[in-house]
Each structure stands twice: as C-alpha cells, then as structure tokens.
Protein backbone atom coordinates (compact mmCIF):
# COMPACT_ATOMS: atom_id res chain seq x y z
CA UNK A 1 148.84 92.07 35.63
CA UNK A 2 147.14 95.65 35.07
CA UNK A 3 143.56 95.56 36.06
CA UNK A 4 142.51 96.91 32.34
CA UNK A 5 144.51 94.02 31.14
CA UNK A 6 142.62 91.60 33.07
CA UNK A 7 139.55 93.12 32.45
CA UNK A 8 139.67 92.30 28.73
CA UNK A 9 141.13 89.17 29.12
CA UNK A 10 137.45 88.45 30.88
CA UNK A 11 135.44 90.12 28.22
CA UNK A 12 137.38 88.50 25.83
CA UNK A 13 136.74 84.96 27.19
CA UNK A 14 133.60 85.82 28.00
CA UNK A 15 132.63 86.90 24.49
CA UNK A 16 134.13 84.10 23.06
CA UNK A 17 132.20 81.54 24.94
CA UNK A 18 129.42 83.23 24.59
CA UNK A 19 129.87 83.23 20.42
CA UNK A 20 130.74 78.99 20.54
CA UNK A 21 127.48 78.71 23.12
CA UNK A 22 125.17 80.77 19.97
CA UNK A 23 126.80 79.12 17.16
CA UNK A 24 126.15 76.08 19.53
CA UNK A 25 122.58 76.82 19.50
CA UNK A 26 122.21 77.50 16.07
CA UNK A 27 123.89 74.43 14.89
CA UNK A 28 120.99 72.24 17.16
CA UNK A 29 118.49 73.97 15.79
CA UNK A 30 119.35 73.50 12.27
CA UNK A 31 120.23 69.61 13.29
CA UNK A 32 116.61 69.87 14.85
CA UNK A 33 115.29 70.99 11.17
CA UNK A 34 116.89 67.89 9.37
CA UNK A 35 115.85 65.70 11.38
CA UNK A 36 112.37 66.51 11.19
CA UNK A 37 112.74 66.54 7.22
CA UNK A 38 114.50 63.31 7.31
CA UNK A 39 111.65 61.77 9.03
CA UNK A 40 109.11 63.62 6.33
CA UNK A 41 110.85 62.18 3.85
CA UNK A 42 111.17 59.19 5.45
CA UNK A 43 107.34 58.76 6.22
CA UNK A 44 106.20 59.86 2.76
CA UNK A 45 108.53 57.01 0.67
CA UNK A 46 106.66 54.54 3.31
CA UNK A 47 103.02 55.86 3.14
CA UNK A 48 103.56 55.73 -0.44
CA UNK A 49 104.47 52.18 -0.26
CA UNK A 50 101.39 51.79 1.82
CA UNK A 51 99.73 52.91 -0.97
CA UNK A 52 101.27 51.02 -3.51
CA UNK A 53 100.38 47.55 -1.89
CA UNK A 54 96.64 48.50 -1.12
CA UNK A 55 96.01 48.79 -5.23
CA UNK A 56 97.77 45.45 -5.54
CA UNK A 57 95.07 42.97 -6.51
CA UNK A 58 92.53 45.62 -7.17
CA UNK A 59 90.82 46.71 -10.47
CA UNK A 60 91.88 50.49 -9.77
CA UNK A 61 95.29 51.88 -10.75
CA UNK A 62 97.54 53.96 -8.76
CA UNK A 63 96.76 57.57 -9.32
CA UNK A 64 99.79 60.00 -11.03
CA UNK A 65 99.14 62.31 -8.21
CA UNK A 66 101.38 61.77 -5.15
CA UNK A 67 98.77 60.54 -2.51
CA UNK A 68 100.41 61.30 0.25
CA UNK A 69 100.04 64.81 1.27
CA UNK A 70 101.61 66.24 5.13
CA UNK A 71 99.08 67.81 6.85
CA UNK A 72 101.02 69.16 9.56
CA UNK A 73 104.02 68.57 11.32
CA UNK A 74 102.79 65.27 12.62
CA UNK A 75 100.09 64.50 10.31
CA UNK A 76 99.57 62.95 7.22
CA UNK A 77 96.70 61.93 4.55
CA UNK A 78 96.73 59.16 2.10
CA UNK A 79 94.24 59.20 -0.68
CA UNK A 80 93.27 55.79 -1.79
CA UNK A 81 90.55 55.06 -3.91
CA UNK A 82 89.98 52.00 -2.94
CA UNK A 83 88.14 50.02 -0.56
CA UNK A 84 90.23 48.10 2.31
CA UNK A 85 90.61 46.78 5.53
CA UNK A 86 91.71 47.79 9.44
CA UNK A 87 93.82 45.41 9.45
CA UNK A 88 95.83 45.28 6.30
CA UNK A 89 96.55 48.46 6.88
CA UNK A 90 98.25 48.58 9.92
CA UNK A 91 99.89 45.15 9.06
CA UNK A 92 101.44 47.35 5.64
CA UNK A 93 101.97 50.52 8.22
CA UNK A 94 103.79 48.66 11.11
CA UNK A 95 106.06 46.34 7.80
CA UNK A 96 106.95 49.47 6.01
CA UNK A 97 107.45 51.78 9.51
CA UNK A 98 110.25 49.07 10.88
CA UNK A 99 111.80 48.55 7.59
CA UNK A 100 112.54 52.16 7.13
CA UNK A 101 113.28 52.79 10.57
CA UNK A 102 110.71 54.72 12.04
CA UNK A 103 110.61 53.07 15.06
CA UNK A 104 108.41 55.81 17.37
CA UNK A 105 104.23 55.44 18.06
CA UNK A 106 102.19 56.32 15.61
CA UNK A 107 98.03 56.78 15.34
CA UNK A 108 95.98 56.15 12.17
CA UNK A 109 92.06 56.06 11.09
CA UNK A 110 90.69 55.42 8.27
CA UNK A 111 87.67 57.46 6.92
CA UNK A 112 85.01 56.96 4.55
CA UNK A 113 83.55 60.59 3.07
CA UNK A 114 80.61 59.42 1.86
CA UNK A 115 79.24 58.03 5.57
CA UNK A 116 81.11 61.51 6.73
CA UNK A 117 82.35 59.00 9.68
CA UNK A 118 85.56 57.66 10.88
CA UNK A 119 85.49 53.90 10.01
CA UNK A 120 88.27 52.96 12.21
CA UNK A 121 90.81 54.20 14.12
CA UNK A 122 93.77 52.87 16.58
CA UNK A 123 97.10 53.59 18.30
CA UNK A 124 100.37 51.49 17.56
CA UNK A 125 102.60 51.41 20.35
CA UNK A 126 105.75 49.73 18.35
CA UNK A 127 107.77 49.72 21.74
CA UNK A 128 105.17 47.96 23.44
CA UNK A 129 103.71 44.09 22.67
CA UNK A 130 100.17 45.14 23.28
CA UNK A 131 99.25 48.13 21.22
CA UNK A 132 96.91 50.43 22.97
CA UNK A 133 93.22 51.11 21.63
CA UNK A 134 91.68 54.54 21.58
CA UNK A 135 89.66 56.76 19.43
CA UNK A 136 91.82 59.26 18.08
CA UNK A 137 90.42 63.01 16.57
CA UNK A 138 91.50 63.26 13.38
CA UNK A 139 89.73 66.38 10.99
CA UNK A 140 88.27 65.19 8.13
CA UNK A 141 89.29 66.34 4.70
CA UNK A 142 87.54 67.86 2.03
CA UNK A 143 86.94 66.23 -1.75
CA UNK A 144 88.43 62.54 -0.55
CA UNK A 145 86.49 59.41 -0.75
CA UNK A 146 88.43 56.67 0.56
CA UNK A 147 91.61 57.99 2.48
CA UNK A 148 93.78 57.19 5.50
CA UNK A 149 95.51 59.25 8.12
CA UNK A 150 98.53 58.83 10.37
CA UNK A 151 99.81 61.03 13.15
CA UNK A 152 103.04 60.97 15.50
CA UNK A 153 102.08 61.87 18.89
CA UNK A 154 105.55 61.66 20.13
CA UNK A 155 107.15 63.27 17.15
CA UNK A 156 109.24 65.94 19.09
CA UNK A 157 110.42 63.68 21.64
CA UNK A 158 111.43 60.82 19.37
CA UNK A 159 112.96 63.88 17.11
CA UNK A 160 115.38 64.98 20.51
CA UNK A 161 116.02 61.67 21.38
CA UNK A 162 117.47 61.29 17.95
CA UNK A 163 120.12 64.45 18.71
CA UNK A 164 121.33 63.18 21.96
CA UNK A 165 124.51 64.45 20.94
CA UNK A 166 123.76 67.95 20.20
CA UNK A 167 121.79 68.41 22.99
CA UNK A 168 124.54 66.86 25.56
CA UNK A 169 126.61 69.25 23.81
CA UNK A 170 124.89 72.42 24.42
CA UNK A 171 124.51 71.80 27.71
CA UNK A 172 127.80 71.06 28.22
CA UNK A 173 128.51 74.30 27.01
CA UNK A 174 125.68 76.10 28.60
CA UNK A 175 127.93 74.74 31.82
CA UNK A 176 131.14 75.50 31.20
CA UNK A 177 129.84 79.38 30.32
CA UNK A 178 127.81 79.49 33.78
CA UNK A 179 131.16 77.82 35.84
CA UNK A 180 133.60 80.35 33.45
CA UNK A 181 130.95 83.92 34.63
CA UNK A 182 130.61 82.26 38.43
CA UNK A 183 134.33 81.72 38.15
CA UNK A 184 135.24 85.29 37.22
CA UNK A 185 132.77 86.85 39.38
CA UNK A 186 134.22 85.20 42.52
CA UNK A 187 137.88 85.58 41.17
CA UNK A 188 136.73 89.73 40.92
CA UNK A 189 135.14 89.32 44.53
CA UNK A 190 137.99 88.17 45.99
CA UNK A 191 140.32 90.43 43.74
CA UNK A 192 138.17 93.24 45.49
CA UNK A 193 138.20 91.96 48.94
CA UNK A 194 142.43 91.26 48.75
CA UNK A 195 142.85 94.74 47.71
CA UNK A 196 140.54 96.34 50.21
CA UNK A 197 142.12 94.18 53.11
CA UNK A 198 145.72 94.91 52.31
CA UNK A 199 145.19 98.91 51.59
CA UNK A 200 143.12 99.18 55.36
CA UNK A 201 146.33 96.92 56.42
CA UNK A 202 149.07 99.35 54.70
CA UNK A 203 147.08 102.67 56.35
CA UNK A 204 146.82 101.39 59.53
CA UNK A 205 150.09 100.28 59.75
CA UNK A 206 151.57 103.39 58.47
CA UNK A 207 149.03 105.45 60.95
CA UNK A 208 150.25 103.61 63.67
CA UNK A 209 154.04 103.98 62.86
CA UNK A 210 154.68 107.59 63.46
CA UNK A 211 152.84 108.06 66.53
CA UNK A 212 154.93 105.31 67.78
CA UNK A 213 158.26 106.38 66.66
CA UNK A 214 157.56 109.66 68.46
CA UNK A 215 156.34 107.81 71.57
CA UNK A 216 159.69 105.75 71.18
CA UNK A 217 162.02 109.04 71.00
CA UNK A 218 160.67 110.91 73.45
CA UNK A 219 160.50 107.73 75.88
CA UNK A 220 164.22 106.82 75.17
CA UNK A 221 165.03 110.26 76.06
CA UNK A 222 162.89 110.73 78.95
CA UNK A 223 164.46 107.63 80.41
CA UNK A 224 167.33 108.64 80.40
CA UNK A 225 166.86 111.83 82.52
CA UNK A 226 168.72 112.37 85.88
CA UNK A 227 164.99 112.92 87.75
CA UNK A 228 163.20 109.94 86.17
CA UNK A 229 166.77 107.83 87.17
CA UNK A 230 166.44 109.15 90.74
CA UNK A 231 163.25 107.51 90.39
CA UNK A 232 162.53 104.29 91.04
CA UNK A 233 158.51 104.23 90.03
CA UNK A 234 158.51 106.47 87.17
CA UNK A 235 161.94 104.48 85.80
CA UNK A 236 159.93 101.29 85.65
CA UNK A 237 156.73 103.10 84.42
CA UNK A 238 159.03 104.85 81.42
CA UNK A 239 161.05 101.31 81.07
CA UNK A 240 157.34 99.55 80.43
CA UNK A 241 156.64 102.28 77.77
CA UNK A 242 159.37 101.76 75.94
CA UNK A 243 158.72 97.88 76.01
CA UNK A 244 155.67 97.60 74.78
CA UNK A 245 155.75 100.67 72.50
CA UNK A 246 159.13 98.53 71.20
CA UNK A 247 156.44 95.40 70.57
CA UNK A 248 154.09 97.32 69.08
CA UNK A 249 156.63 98.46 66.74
CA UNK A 250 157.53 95.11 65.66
CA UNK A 251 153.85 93.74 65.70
CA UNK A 252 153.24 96.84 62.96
CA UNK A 253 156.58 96.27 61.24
CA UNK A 254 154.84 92.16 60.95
CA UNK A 255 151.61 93.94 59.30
CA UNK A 256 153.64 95.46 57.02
CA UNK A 257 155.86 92.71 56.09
CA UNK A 258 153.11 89.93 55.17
CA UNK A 259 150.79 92.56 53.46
CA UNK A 260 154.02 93.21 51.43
CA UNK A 261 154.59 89.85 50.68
CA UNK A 262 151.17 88.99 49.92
CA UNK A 263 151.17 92.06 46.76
CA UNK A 264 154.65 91.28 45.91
CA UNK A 265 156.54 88.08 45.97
CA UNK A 266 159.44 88.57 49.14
CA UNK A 267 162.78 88.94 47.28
CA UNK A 268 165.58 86.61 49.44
CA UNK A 269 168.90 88.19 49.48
CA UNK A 270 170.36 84.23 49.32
CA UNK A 271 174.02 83.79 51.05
CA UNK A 272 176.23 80.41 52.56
CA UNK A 273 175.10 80.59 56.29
CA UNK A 274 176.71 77.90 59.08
CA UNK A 275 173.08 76.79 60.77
CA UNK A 276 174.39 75.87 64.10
CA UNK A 277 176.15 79.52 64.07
CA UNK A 278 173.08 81.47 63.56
CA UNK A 279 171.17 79.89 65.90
CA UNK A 280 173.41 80.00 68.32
CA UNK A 281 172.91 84.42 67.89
CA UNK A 282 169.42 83.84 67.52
CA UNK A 283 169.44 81.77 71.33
CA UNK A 284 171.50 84.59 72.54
CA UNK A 285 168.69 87.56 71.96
CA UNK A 286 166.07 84.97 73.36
CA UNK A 287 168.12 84.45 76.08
CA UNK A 288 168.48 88.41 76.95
CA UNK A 289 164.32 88.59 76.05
CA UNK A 290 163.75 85.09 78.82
CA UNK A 291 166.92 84.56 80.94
CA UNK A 292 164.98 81.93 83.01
CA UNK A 293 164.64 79.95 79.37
CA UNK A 294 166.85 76.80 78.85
CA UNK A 295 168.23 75.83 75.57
CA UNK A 296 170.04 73.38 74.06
CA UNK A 297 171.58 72.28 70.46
CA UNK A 298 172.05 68.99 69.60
CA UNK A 299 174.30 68.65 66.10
CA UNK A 300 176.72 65.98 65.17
CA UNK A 301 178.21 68.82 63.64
CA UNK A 302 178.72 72.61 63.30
CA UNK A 303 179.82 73.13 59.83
CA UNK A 304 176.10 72.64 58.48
CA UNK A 305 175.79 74.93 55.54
CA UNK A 306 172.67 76.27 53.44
CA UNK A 307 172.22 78.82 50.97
CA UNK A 308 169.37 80.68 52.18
CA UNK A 309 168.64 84.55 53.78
CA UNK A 310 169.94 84.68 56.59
CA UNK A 311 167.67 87.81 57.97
CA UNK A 312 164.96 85.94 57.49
CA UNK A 313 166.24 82.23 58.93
CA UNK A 314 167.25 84.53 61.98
CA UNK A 315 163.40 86.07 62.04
CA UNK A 316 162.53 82.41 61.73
CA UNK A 317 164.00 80.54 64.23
CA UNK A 318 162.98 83.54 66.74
CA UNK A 319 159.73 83.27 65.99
CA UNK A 320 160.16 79.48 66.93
CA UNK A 321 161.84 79.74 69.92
CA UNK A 322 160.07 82.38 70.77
CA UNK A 323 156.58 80.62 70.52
CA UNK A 324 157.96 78.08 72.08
CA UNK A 325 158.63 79.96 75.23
CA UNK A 326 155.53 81.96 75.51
CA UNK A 327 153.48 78.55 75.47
CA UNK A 328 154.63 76.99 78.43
CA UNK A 329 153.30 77.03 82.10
CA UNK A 330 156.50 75.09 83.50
CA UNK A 331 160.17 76.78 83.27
CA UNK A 332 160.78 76.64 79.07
CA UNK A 333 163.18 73.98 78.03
CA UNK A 334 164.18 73.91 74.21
CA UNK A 335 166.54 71.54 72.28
CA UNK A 336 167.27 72.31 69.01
CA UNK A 337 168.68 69.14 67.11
CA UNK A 338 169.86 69.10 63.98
CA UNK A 339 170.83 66.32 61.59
CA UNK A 340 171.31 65.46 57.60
CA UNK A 341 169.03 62.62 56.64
CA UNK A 342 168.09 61.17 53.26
CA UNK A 343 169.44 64.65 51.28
CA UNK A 344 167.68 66.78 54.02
CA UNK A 345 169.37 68.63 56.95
CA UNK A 346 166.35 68.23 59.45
CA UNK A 347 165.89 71.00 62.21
CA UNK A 348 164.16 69.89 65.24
CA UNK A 349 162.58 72.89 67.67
CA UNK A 350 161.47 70.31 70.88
CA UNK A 351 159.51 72.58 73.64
CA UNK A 352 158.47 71.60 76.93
CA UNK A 353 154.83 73.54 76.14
CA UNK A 354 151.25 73.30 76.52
CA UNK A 355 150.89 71.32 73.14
CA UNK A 356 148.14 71.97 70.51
CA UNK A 357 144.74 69.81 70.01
CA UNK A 358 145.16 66.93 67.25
CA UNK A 359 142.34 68.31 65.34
CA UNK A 360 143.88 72.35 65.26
CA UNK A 361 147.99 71.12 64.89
CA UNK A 362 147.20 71.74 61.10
CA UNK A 363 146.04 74.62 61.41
CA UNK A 364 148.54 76.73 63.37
CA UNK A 365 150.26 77.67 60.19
CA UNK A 366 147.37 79.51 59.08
CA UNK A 367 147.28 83.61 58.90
CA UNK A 368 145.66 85.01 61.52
CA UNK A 369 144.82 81.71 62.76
CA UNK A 370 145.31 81.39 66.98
CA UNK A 371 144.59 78.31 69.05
CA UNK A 372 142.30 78.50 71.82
CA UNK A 373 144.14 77.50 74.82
CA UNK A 374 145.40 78.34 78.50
CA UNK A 375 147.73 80.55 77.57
CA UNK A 376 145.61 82.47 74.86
CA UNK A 377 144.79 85.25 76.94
CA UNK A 378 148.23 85.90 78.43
CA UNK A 379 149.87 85.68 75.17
CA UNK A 380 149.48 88.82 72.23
CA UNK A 381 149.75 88.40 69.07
CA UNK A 382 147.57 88.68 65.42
CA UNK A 383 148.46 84.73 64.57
CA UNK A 384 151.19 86.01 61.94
CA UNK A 385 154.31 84.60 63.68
CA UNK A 386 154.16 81.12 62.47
CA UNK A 387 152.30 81.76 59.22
CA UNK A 388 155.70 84.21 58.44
CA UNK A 389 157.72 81.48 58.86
CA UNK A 390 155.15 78.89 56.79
CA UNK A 391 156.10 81.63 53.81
CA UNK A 392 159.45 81.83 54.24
CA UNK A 393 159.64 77.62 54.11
CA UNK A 394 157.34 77.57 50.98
CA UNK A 395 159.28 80.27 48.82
CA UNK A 396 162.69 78.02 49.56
CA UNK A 397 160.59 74.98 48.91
CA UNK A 398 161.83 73.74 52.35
CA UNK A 399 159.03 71.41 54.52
CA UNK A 400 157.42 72.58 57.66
CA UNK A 401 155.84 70.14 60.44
CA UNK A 402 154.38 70.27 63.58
CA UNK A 403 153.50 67.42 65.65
CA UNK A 404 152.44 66.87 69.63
CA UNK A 405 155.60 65.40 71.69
CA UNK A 406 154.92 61.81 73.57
CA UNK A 407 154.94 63.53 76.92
CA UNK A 408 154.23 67.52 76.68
CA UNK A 409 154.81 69.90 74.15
CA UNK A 410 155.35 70.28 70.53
CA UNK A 411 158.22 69.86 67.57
CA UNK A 412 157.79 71.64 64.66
CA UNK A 413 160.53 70.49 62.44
CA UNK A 414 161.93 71.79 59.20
CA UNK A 415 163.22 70.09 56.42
CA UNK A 416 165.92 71.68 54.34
CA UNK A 417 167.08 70.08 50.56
CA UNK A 418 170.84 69.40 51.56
CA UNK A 419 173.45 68.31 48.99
CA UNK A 420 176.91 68.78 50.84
CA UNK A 421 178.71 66.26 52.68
CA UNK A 422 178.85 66.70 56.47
CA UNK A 423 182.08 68.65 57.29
C-alpha cells in the first residue's frame, strides 16, 4: 500500500470518527435540553396541583393567572392567596412529586410579604426516611402576599443520571477515537522505525558487498600464486582470508535476504523433492565444513516426498545441522530421524549440544535473538540463522519445535502436512 494511500485512509477514519464523536456530542446536549424541559413541565403540572388543593375548602377561588412562575433553572414560585400550613404543604409537595415521578430532593419555604420574613422553610430528602432540616436562602419576590417556593439542589445531577445512556455513549466514543489516534500514531512509529531499520540494513549490506568481493578475487588469485604456494605461513594466512571473507559474504548475503523478506513476501519456487535425498547433500557440505562431525539418518523409508523449495529446505536443514555443531563442547553427534505420523512427515534434528535454558527455548526463534551461554563467545553470528528457518516453516504453514533432550542437547523438530502414502 502507497504511503499517500495510507495516509488518507487515516485522515479519512480519523475525520469520520471525529464527525460521529461531534454529532455524538450534540445529540447529548440536545437530550440534556429535554430533559430539563421535561422536568419543567413536569414540576409546573404538579405545583399547579399544589395549588389547586390549597384553595380546596377555602372561601378564595383559584386565580386565572397561572401561579406557578420558574424562577430559574431550579427555582420556582407559587402564588397563593391564601393562608396555609408547613405541613400541608409538603404533605401535597412530597403526594404530587412521587406521583409524577420526580423522585430527586427538593427545598421549599414559604413566605409571608407582609411580615417581609420567611415563615418556614425545610429540605425533603425523598431518598432518605429522615428528611433533613435547614434554613434555606430563598430571595423574596416583589408584589406577592402569600406565596411558596421550591428549589432542586441536585437538579443537574438527577438530570445526568437520567441520560446514563448518552453519556456511556459518548464516552465510549470519546475511547474508541483516543485508542483509533494512539493506534495510528504507533502503527506510523513503527511504520517509520521498519523503514529506517531495513534501508540502514540494505546500505550496509550493499557497502559491505563490494569491498568483499574484491577482497575475495584478489585473495583467490593471490592464493593461488607459485610464491605464496612455496609458502607455508603466508598459504595459511591467504587460506584464513579467504575463509572468513567467504563467511562474511554469506553473513551479508543473510542481511540481505531477511530484510528482503521482511518488505516483500519470499516467493518459493515449489518442486517434488525426496527428503532423505536432500539431506543426505546437505550432510555432505557439513561434513566437508566439520569432518570430525558424526551424522546419522534414521527413516523407515527414502521415498519421502514434499512439495516445497528445495533451495531453501537445503538452507534450512544447514542452518540446523549447522547450529547443531557449533553448540557442542563434546565431538558433535547428529541423528536425523524422520517419520510420517498422524498426516505429518515429522523431521527430528537430535544434537549432542550444550542445550538451551527452559525459560529462553522459546525464544531462540526470535530475530536477532542469541542465548547467553558457554559457547556464545566462540560462536559468530547476528541470531538470524534459526529465525530464517522459523520464516521459511511459517510461509509453508509447516510447525517448528524445539525442546531440551533427557540427557544433553536439543531437538528441534519440524512438522510437515503429508498426504502420500509411504513408498
């Protein structure tokens, strides 16, 4: 995917969350609005039910006038022209609250103008049994005689509580928008990082390649010279170059390979391959590399066939055996054994070796990753060998294993899907 591509794919998303979040926002806010003229409304038709029932039994008639007038947000004034008491009122306050629903705390006093002094005033807790009493502030209003007033202290609270929903909501997707911009900044970070590792790892690499192939050349024909052959010294000194100029090479060609494969899937060139056949040329090169080396295959048969690569099953049984033989302190003794069980064909690589630590044997797979052991300093390498042949297992979706032997050493075994009947 082109990086402009992906770039708009992020400012696309990003946009779009961003839009559902605002809407999001907007949509509480307006739910926030109706509520709080549901519970006007609500608090008016009981106030003026309040009102009704003081007049009831009294000389004086229900004015035309709405009585009930909102104050403010939380506060409202009933004009009654009539002369009654604390405690009918909040009986007819708490009746008419409860029956219409309005189930929050609520304060009211009762004034009397003409003393220009609250008469009474008190707190209804309606969530608690004992109602709390204070002396509430409540400004006095102009051109009223007899009037009561009633105030929600806990109006906004009881108002949110009411929108659980919409306010779960939002923050759900106040959430999801700060996982999606952490998500695509570390995705960009790492984007960043990848392509600044595997350009250093492509320049070094190729800076290191053509010094080396000139160091190669001229020490391949240099060792071949009649005075250098006369030699003794300066033949070993001019075979050493070559040898580890020759590792080098392949240690850069290894560079090259995985940062390859990590930019661009590896392509397998897939052919019918006889296992026991190619292992037995890949135990022949060992052999020339560690003469001293024993090894041994164990098959019930040698017509085992796979479709697979077979330059890169040869690079990874090499890398096997030859892991196998640079980690032991004691004269190397391999046995390969190979076997079809349960519609697998199961390749056993059984080393005499130092083993691995139970709590690193999972990690040896691992790029770059190198066990801390004995042999660690003898032994050079970037920790590529077995993570190559990790990738090569995973892109044929064949199993990998390692696992410490009884006595000494370690078997790493493969596991490859096999369908054919043993031959």
């Amino acid at each position: 995917m082109k990086v402009n591509k992906l770039n708009s794919i992020i400012l696309l998303g990003l946009i779009a969350i961003i839009g559902i979040l605002a809407a999001q926002l907007l949509w509480t806010k307006e739910a926030f609005t109706l509520e709080q003229k549901k519970l006007s409304q609500k608090t008016h038709i009981a106030l003026l039910e309040v009102a009704k029932k003081l007049y009831q039994g009294s000389s004086n008639e229900l004015p035309v006038q709405n009585p009930v007038q909102k104050i403010a947000n939380d506060y409202y004034v009933v004009n009654v022209e009539n002369d009654f008491e604390p405690d009918v009122l909040e009986y007819y306050l708490k009746t008419e609250f409860k029956k219409i629903n309005i189930t929050t705390d609520f304060e009211f006093a009762m004034y009397n103008c003409q003393s220009d002094e609250m008469v009474y005033g008190k707190q209804i807790a309606l969530s608690d049994k004992e109602n709390s009493k204070q002396a509430a502030y409540f400004p006095k209003q102009k051109n009223l005689v007899y009037y009561f007033a009633v105030r929600f202290p806990n109006e906004t609270s009881y108002l949110v509580s009411s929108m659980r929903f919409w306010l779960v909501l939002s923050l759900a997707l106040i959430l999801i928008l700060l996982i999606y911009v952490y998500s695509i900044f570390t995705l960009l970070q790492q984007k960043k990082y990848s392509e600044l590792q595997r350009d250093f790892v492509n320049n070094m690499t190729h800076e290191f390649k053509t010094p080396l192939s000139s160091i190669l050349i001229a020490s391949k024909y240099l060792i071949d010279q009649k005075l250098i052959k006369d030699n003794k010294k300066l033949h070993t000194y001019t075979d050493i170059i070559i040898q580890q100029s020759t590792k080098l090479n392949s240690h850069v060609e290894k560079f090259l390979s995985i940062a390859k494969n990590d930019h661009t899937p590896l392509a397998l060139q897939l052919e019918h391959v006889f296992v026991v056949a190619l292992i037995e040329e890949t135990i022949a090169n060992i052999r020339l590399k560690y003469p001293e080396t024993t090894l041994t295959i164990e098959s019930d048969s040698s017509r085992y066939e796979i479709e697979t690569d077979a330059f890169h099953l040869t690079n990874l049984v090499y890398n096997l055996l030859d892991n196998a033989v640079k980690y032991c302190v004691d004269k190397p003794e391999i046995i390969i054994r190979i076997a079809a069980v349960n519609k697998f064909l199961k390749i056993e690589f059984i080393d005499n070796g130092i083993g691995i630590s139970p709590q690193y044997i999972s990690y040896i797979f691992d790029k770059f990753y190198q066990v801390k052991n004995e042999k660690s300093n003898e032994v050079n390498g970037f920790g590529l060998g077995l993570y190559y042949v990790k990738e090569i297992c995973t892109i044929q979706n064949w199993k990998i294993s390692a696992r410490n032997n009884a006595t000494k050493g370690i078997t790493i075994t493969l596991s490859i899907p096999y369908k054919n009947e043993k031959k």
